[in-house]
PDB file of N, CA and C in Angstrom:
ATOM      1  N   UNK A   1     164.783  86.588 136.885  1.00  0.00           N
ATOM      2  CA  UNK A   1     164.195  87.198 135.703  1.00  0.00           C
ATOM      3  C   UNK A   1     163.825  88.640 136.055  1.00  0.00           C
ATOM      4  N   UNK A   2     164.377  89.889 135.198  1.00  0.00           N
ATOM      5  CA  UNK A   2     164.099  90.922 135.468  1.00  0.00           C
ATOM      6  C   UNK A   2     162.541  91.674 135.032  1.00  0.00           C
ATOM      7  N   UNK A   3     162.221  92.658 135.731  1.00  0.00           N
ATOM      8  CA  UNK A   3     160.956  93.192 135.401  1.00  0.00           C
ATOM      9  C   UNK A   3     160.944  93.857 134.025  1.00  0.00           C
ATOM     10  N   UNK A   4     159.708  93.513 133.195  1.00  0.00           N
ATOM     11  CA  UNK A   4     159.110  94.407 132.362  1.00  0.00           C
ATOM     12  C   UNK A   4     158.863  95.757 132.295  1.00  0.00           C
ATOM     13  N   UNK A   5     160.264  96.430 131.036  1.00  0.00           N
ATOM     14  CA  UNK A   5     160.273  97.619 131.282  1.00  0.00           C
ATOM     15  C   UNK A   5     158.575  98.319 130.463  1.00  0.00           C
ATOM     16  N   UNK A   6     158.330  99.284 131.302  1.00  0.00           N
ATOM     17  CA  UNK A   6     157.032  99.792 130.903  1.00  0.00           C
ATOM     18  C   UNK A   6     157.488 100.374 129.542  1.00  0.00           C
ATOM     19  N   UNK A   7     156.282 100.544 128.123  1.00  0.00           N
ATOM     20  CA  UNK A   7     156.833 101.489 127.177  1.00  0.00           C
ATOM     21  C   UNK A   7     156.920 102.483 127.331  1.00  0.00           C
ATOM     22  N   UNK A   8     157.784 102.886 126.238  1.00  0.00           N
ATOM     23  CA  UNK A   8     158.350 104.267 126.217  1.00  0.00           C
ATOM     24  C   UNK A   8     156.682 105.241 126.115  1.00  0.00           C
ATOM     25  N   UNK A   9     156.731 106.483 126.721  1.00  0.00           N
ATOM     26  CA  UNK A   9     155.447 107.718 126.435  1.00  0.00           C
ATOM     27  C   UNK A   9     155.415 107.816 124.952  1.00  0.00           C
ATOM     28  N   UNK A  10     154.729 107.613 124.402  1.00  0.00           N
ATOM     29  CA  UNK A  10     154.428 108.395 123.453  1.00  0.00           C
ATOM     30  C   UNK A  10     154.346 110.009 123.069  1.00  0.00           C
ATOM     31  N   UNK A  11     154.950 110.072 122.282  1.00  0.00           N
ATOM     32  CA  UNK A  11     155.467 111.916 122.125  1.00  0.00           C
ATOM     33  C   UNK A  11     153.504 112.578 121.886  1.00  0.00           C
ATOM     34  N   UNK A  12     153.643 113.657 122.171  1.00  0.00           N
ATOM     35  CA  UNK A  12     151.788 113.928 122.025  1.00  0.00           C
ATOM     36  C   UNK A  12     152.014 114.648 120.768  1.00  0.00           C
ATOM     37  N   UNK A  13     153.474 114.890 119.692  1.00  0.00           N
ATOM     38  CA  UNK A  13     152.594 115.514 118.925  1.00  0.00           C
ATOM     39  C   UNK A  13     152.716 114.267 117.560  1.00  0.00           C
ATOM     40  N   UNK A  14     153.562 112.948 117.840  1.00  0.00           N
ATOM     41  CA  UNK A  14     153.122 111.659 117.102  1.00  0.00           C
ATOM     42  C   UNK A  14     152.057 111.183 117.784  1.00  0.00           C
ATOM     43  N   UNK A  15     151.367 111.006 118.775  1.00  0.00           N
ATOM     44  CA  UNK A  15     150.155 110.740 119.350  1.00  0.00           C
ATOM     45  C   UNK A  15     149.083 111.022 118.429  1.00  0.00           C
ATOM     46  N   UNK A  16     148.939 112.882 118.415  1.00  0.00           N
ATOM     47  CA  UNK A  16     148.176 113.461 117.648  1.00  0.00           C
ATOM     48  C   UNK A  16     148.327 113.239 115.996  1.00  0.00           C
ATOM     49  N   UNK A  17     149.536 113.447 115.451  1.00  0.00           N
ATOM     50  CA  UNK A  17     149.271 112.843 113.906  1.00  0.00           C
ATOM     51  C   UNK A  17     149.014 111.478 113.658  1.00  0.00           C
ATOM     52  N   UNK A  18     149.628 110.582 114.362  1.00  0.00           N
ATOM     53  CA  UNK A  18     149.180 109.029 114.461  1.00  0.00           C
ATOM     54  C   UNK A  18     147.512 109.170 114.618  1.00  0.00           C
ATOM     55  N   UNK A  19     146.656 109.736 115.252  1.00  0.00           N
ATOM     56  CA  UNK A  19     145.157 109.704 115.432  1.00  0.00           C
ATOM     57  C   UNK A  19     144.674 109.846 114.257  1.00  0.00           C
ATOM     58  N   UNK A  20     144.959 111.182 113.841  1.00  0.00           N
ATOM     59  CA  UNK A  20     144.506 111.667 111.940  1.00  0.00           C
ATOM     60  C   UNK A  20     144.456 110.659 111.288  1.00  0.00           C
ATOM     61  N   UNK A  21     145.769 110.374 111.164  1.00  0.00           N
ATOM     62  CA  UNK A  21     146.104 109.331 110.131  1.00  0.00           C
ATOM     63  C   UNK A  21     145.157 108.017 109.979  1.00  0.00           C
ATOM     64  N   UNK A  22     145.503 107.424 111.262  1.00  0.00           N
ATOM     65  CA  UNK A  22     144.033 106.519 111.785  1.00  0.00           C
ATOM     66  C   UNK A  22     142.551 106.897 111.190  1.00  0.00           C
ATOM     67  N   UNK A  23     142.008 108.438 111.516  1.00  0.00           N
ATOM     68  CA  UNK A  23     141.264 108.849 110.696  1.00  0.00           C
ATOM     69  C   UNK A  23     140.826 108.704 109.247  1.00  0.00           C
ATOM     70  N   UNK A  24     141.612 109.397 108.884  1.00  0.00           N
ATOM     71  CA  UNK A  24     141.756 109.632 107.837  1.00  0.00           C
ATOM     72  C   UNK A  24     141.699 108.132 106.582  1.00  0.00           C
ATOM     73  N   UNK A  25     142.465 107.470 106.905  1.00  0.00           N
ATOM     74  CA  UNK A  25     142.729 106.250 106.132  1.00  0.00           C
ATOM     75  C   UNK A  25     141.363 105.016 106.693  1.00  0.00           C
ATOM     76  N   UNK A  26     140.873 105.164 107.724  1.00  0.00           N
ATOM     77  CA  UNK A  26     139.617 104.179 107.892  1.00  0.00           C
ATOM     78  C   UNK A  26     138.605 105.313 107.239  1.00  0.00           C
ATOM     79  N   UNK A  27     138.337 106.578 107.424  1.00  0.00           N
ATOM     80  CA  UNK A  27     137.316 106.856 106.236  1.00  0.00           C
ATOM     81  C   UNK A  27     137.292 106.766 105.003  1.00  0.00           C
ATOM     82  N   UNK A  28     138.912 106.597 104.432  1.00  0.00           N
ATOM     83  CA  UNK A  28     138.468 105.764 102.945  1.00  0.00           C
ATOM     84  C   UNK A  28     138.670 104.331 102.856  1.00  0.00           C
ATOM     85  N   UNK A  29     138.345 103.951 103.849  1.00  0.00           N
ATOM     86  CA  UNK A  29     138.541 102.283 104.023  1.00  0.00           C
ATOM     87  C   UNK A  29     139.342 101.678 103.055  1.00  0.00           C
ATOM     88  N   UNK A  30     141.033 102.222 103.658  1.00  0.00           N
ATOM     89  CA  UNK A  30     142.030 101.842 103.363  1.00  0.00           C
ATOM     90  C   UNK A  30     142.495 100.974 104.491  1.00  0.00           C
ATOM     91  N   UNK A  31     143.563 100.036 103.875  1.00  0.00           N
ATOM     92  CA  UNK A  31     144.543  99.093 104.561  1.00  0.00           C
ATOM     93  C   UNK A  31     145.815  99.946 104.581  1.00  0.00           C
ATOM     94  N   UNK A  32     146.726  99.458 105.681  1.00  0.00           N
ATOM     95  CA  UNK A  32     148.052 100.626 106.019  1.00  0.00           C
ATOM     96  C   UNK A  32     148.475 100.159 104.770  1.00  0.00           C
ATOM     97  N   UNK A  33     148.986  98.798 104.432  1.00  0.00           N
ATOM     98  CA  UNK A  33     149.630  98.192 103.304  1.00  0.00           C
ATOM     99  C   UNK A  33     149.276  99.028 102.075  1.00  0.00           C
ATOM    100  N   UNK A  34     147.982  99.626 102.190  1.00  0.00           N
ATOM    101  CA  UNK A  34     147.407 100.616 100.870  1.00  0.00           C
ATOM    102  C   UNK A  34     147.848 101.164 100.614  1.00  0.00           C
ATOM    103  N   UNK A  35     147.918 102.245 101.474  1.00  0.00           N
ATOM    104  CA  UNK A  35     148.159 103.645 102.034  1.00  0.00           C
ATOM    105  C   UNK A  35     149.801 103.652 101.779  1.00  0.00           C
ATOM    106  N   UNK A  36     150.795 103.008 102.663  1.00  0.00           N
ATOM    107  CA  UNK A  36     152.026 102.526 102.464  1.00  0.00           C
ATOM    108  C   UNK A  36     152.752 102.462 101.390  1.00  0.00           C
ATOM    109  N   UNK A  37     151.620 101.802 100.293  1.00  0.00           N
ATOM    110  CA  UNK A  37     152.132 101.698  99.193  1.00  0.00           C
ATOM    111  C   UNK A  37     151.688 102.805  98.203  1.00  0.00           C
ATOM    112  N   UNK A  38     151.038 102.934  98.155  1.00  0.00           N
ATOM    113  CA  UNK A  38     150.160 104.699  97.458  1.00  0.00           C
ATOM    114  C   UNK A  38     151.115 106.024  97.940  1.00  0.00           C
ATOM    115  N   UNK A  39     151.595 105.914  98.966  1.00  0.00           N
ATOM    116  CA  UNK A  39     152.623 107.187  99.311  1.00  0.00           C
ATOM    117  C   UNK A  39     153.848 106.391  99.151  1.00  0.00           C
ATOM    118  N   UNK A  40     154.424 105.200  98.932  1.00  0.00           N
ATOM    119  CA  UNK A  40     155.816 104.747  98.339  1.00  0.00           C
ATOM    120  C   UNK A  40     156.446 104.816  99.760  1.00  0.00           C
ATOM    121  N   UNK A  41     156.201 104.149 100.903  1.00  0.00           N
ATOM    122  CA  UNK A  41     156.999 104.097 102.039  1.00  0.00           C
ATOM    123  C   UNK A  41     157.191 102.717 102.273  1.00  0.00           C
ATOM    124  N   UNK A  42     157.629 102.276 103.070  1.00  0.00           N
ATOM    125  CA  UNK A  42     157.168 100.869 103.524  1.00  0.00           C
ATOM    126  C   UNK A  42     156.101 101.020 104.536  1.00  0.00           C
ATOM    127  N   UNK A  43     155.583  99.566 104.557  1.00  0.00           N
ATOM    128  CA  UNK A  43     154.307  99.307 105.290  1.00  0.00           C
ATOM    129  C   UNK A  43     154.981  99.448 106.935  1.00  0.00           C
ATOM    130  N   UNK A  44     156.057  99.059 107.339  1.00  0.00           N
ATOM    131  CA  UNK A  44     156.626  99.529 108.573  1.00  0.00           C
ATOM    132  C   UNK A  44     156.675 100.950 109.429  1.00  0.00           C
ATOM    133  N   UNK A  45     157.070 101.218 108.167  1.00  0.00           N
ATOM    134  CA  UNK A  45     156.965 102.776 108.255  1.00  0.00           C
ATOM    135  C   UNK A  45     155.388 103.506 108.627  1.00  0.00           C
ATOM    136  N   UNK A  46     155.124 103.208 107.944  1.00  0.00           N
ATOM    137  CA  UNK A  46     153.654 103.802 107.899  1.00  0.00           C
ATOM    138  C   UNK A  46     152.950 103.178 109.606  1.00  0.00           C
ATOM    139  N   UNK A  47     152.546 101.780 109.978  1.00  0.00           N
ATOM    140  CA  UNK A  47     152.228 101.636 111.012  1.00  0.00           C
ATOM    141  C   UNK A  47     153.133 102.242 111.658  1.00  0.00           C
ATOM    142  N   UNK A  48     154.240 102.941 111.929  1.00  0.00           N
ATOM    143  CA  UNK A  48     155.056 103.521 112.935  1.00  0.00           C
ATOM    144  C   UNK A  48     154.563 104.963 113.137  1.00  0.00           C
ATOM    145  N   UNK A  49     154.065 105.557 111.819  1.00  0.00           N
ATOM    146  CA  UNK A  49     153.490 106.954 112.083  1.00  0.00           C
ATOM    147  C   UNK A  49     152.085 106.643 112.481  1.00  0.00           C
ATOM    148  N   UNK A  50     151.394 105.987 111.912  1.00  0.00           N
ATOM    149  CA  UNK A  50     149.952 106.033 112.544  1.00  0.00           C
ATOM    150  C   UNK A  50     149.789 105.551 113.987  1.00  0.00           C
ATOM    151  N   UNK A  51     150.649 104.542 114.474  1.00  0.00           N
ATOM    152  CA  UNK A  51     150.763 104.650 115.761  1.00  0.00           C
ATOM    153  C   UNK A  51     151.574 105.435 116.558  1.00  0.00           C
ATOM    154  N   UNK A  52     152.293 106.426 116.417  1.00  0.00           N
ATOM    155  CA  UNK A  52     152.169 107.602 117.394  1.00  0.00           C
ATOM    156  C   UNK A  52     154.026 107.695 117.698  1.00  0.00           C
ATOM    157  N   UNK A  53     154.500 106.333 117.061  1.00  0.00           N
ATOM    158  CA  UNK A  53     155.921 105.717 117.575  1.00  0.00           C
ATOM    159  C   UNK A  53     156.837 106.960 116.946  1.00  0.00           C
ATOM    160  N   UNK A  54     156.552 107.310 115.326  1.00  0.00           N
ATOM    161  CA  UNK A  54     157.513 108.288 114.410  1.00  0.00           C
ATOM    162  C   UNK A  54     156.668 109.684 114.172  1.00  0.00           C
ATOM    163  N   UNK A  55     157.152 111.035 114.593  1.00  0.00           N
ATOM    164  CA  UNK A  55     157.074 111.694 114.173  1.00  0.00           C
ATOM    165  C   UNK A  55     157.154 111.762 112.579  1.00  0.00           C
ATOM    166  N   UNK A  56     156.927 112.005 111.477  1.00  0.00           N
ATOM    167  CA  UNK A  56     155.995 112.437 110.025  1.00  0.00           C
ATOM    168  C   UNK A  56     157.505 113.990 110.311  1.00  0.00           C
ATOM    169  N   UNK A  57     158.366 113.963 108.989  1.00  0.00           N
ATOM    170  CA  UNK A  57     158.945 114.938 108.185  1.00  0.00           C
ATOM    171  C   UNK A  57     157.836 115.804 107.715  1.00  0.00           C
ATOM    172  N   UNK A  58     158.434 116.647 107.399  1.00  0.00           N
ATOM    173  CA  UNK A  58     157.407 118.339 106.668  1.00  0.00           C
ATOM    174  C   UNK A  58     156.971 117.361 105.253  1.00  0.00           C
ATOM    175  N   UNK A  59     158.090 116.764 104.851  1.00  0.00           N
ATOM    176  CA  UNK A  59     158.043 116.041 103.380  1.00  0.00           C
ATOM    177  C   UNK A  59     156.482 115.182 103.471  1.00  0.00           C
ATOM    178  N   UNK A  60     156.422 114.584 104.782  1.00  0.00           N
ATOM    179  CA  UNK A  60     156.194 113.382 104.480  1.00  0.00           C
ATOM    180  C   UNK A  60     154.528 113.708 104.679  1.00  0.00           C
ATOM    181  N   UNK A  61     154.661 115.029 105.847  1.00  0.00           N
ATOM    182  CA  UNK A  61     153.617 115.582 105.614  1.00  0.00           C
ATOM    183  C   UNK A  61     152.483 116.082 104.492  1.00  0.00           C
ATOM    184  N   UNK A  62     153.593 116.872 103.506  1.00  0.00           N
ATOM    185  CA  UNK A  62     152.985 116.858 102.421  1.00  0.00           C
ATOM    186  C   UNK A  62     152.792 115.950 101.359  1.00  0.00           C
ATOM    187  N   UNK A  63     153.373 114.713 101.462  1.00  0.00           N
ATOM    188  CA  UNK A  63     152.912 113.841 100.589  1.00  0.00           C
ATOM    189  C   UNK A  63     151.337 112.949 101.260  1.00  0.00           C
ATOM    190  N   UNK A  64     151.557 113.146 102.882  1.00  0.00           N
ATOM    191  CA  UNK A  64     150.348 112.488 103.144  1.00  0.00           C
ATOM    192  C   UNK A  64     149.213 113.768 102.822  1.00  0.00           C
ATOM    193  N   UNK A  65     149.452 115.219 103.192  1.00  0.00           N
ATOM    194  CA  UNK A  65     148.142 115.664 102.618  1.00  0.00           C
ATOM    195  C   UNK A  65     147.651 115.857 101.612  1.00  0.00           C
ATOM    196  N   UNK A  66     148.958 115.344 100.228  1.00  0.00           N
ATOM    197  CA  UNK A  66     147.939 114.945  99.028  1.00  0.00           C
ATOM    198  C   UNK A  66     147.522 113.871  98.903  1.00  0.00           C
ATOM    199  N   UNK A  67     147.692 112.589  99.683  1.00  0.00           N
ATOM    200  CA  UNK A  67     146.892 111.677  99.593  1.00  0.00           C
ATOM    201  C   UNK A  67     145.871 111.326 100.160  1.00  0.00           C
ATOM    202  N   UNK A  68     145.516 111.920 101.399  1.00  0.00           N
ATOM    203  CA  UNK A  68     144.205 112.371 102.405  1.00  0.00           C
ATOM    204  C   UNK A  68     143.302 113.690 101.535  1.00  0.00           C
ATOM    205  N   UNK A  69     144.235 114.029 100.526  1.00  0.00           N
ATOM    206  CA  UNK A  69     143.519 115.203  99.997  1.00  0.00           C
ATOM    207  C   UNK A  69     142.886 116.362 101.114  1.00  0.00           C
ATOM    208  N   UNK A  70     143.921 116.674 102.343  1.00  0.00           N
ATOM    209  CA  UNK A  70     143.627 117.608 103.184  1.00  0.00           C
ATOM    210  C   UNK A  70     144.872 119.076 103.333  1.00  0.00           C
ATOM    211  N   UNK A  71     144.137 119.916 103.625  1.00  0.00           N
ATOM    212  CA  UNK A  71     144.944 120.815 103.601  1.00  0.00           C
ATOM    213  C   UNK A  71     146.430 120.771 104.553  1.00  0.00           C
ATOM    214  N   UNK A  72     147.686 121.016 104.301  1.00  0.00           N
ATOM    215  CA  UNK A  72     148.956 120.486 105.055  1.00  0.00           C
ATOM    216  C   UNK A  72     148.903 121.269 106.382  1.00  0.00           C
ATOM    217  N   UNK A  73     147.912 122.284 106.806  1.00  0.00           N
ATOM    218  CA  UNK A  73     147.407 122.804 108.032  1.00  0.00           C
ATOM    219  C   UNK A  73     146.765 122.436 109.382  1.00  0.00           C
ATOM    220  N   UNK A  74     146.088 121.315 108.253  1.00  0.00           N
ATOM    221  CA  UNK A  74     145.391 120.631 108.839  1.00  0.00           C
ATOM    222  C   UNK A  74     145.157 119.797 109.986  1.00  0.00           C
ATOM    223  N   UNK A  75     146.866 118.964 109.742  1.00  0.00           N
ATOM    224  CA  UNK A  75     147.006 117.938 110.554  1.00  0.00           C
ATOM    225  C   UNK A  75     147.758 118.946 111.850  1.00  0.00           C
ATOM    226  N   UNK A  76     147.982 120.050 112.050  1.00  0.00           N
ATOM    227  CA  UNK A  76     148.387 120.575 112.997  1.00  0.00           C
ATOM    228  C   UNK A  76     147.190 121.422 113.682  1.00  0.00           C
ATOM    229  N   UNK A  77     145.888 121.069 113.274  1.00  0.00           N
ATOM    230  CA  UNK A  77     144.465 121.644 114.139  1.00  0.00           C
ATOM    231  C   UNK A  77     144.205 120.771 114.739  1.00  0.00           C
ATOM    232  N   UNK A  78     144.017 121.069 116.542  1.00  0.00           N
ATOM    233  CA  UNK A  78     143.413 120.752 117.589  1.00  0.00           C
ATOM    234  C   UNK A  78     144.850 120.295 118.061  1.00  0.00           C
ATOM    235  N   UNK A  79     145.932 120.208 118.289  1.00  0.00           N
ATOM    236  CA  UNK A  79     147.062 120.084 118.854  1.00  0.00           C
ATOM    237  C   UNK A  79     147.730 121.023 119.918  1.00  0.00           C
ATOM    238  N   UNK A  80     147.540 121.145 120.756  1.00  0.00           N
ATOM    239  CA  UNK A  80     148.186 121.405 121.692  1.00  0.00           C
ATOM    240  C   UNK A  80     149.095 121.093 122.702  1.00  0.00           C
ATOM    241  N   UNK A  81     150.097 120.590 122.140  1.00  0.00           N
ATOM    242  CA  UNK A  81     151.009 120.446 122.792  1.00  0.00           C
ATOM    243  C   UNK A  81     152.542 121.514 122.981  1.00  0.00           C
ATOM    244  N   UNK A  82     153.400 120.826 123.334  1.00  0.00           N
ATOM    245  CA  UNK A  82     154.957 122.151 123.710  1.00  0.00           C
ATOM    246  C   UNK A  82     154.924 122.595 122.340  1.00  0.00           C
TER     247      UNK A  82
END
């Protein structure tokens, strides 16, 4: 039986929007399934960006900062990465 490959790194700048998002959606004490469905994605989808797995399109960006109701600037403050 072969060894357990370790997971893949997480990219730091889905790391960092996956965190927001996390944010963002437990301060309006939303469910992903909510959220998921309020921006018209699937619920797959959505746990894939909030956990850090999918980088978020410019699109998808701006549909999440009208539904966080945050500025589309936003989610790129305190990021430092490449």
């Amino acid at each position: 039986m072969g060894a357990i490959a370790p997971p893949e790194p997480r990219n730091d700048w889905c790391a960092h929007i996956g965190a927001k998002l996390l944010s963002c959606r437990q301060e309006l004490g939303q469910s992903q399934r909510a959220v998921a469905s309020e921006i018209e994605i699937s619920y797959s989808h959505f746990c894939d960006l909030e956990n850090g797995k999918h980088a978020p399109s410019a699109h998808m960006l701006w549909r999440l900062s009208e539904f966080f109701q945050v500025d589309p600037g936003w989610w790129y403050e305190g990021y430092e990465g490449e």
